[in-house]
C-alpha atoms as a PDB file:
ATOM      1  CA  UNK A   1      49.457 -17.616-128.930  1.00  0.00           C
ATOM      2  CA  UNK A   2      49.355 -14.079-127.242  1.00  0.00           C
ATOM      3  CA  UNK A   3      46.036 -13.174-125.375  1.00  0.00           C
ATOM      4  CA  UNK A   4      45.606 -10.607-128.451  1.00  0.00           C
ATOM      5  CA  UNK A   5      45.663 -13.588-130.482  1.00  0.00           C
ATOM      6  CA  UNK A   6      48.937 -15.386-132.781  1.00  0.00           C
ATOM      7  CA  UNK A   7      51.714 -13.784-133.237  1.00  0.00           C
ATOM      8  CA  UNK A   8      54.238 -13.474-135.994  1.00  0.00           C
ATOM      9  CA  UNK A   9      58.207 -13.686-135.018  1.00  0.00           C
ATOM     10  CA  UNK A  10      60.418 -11.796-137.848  1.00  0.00           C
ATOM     11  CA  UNK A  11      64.301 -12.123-137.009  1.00  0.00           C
ATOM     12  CA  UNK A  12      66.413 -14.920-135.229  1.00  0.00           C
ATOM     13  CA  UNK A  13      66.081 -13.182-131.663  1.00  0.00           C
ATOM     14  CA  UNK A  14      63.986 -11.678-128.903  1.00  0.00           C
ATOM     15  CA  UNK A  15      65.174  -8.714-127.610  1.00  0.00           C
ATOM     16  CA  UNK A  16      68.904  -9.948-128.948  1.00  0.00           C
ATOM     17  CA  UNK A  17      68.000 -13.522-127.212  1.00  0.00           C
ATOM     18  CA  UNK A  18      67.593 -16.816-128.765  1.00  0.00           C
ATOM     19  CA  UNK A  19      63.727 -17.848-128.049  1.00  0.00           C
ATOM     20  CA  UNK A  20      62.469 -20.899-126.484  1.00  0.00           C
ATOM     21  CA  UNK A  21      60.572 -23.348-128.960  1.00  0.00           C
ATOM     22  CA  UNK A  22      58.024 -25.786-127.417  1.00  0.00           C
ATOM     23  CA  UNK A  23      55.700 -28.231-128.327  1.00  0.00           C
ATOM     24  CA  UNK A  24      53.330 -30.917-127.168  1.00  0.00           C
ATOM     25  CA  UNK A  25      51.096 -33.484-128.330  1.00  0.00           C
ATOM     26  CA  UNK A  26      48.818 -35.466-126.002  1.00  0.00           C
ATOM     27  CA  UNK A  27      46.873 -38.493-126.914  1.00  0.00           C
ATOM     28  CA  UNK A  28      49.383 -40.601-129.265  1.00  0.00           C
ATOM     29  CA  UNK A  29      47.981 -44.313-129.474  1.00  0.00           C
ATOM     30  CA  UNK A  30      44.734 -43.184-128.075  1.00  0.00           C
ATOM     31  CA  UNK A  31      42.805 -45.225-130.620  1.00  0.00           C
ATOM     32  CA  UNK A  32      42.750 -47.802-129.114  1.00  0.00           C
ATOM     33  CA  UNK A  33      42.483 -49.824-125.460  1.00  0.00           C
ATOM     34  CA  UNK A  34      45.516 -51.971-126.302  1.00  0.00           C
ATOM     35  CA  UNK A  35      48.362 -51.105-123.903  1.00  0.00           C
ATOM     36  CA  UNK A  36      51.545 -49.834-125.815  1.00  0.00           C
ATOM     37  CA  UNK A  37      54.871 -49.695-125.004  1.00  0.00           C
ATOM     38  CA  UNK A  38      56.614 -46.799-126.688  1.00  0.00           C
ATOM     39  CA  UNK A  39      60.493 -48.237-126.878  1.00  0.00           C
ATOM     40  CA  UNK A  40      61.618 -44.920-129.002  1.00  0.00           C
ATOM     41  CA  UNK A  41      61.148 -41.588-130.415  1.00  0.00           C
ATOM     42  CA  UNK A  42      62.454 -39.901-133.217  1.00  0.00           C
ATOM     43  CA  UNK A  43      63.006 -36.270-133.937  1.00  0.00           C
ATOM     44  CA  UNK A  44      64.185 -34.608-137.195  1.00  0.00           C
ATOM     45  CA  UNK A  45      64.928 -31.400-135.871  1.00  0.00           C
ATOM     46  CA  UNK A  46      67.126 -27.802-135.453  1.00  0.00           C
ATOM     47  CA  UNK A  47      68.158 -26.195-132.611  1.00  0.00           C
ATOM     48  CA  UNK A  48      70.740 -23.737-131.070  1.00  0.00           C
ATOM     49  CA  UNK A  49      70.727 -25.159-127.768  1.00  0.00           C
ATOM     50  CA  UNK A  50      70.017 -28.730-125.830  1.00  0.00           C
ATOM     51  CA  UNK A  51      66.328 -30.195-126.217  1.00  0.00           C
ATOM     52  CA  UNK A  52      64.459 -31.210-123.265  1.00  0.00           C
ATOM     53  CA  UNK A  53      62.043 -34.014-123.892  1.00  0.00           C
ATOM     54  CA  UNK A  54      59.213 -35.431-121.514  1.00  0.00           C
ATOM     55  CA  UNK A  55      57.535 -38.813-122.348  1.00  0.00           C
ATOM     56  CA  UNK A  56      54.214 -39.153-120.233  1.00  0.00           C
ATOM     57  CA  UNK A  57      51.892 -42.824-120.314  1.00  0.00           C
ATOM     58  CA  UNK A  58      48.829 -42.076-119.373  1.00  0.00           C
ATOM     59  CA  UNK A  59      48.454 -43.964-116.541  1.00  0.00           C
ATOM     60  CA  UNK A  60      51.874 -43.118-115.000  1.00  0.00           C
ATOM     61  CA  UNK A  61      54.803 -40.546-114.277  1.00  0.00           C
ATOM     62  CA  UNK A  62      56.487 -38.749-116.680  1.00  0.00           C
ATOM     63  CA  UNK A  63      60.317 -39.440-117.798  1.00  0.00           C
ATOM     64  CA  UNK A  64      62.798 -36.892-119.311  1.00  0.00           C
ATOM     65  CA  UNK A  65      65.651 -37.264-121.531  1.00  0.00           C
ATOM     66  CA  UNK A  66      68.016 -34.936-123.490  1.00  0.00           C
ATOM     67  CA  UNK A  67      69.098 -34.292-127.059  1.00  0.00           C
ATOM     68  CA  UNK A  68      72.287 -32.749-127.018  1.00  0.00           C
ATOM     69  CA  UNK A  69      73.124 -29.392-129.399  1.00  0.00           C
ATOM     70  CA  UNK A  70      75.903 -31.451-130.245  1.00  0.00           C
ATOM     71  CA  UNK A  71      74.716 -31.102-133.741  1.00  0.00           C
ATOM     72  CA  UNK A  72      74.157 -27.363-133.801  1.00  0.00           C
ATOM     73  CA  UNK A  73      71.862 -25.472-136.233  1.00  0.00           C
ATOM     74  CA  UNK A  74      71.898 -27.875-139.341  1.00  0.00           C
ATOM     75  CA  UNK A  75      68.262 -30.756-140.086  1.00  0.00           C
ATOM     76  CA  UNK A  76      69.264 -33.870-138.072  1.00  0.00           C
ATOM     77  CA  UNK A  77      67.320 -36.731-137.035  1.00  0.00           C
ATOM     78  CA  UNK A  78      67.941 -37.936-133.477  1.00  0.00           C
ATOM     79  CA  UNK A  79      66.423 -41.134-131.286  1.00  0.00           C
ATOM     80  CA  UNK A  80      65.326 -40.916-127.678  1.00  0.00           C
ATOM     81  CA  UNK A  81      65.140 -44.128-126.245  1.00  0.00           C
ATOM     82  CA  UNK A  82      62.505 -44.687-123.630  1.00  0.00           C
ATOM     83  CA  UNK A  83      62.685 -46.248-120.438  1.00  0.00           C
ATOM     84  CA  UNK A  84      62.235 -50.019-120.824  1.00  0.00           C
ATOM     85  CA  UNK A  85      58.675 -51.182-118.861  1.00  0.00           C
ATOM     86  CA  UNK A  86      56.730 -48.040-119.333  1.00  0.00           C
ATOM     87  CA  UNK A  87      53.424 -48.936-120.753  1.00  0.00           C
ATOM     88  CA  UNK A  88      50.226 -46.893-121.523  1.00  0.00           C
ATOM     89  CA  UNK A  89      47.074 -46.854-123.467  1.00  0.00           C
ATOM     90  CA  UNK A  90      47.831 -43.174-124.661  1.00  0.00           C
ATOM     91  CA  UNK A  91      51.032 -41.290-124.385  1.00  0.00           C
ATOM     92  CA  UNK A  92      51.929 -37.360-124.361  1.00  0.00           C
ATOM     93  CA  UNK A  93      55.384 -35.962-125.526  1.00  0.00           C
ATOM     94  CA  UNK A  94      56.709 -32.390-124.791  1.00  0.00           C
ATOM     95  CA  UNK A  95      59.823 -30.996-126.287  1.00  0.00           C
ATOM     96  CA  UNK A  96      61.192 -27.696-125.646  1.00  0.00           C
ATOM     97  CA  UNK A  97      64.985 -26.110-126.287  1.00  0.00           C
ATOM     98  CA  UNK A  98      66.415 -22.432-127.717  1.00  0.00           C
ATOM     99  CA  UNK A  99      65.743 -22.077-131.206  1.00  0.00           C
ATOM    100  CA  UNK A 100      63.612 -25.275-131.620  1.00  0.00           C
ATOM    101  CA  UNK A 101      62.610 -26.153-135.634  1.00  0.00           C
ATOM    102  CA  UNK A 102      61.048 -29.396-135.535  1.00  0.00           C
ATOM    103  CA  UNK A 103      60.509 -30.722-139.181  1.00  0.00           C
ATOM    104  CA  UNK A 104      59.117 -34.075-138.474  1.00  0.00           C
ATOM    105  CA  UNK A 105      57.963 -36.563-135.116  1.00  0.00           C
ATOM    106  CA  UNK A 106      57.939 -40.064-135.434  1.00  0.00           C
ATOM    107  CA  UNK A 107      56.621 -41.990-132.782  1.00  0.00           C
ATOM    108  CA  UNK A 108      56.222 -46.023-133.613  1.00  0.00           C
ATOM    109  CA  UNK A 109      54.169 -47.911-130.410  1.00  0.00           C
ATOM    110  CA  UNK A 110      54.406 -51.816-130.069  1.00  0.00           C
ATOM    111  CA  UNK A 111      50.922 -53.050-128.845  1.00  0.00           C
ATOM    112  CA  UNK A 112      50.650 -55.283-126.040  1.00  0.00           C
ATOM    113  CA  UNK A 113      48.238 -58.498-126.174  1.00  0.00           C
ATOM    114  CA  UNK A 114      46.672 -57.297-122.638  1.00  0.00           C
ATOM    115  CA  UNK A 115      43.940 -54.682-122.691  1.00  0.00           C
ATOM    116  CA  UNK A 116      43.441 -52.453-120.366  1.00  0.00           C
ATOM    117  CA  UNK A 117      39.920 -54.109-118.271  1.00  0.00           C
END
């Protein structure tokens, strides 16, 4: 989103370079006041380059991990696995890489007995 407003890519490149794809999604669990632990994260994605993922409790720093391009420009589904004793009421995720196509996000949190008090 431009300041004129949304605008529409046509072609693979910008000005003959591959451009960056990024999304994030705040709030995830936010539902309820049950702490979470979020052991995983799973992508089913495309890209022409290495993805950059950032995991962020909200009550805590954020952690980064990285997808490898190993599996080039074809629909894969890929895992990030989280740091172990990271927990939150909400989480946030970011993911950003060259030529990101993300098809689908799936995010599964195991709920704590504690509440947050």
């Amino acid at each position: 989103i431009g300041p004129m407003g949304v605008y529409k890519m046509e072609g693979d490149s910008v000005d003959g370079a591959v451009p960056m794809g990024e999304i994030s999604i705040a709030g995830i669990g936010n539902e309820s006041d049950t702490l979470k632990k979020m052991p995983r994260v799973y992508f089913r994605y495309r890209s022409s380059g290495d993805i950059q993922i950032e995991v962020t409790p909200d009550e805590g720093a954020a952690r980064s991990y990285t997808l490898s391009s190993e599996i080039g420009d074809v629909l894969s589904t890929r895992r990030v696995k989280v740091a172990r004793g990271i927990r939150g009421r909400s989480w946030g995720i970011k993911a950003i890489g060259k030529g990101l196509d993300i098809d689908e996000i799936n995010v599964p949190l195991d709920e704590l007995k504690r509440k947050l008090g």
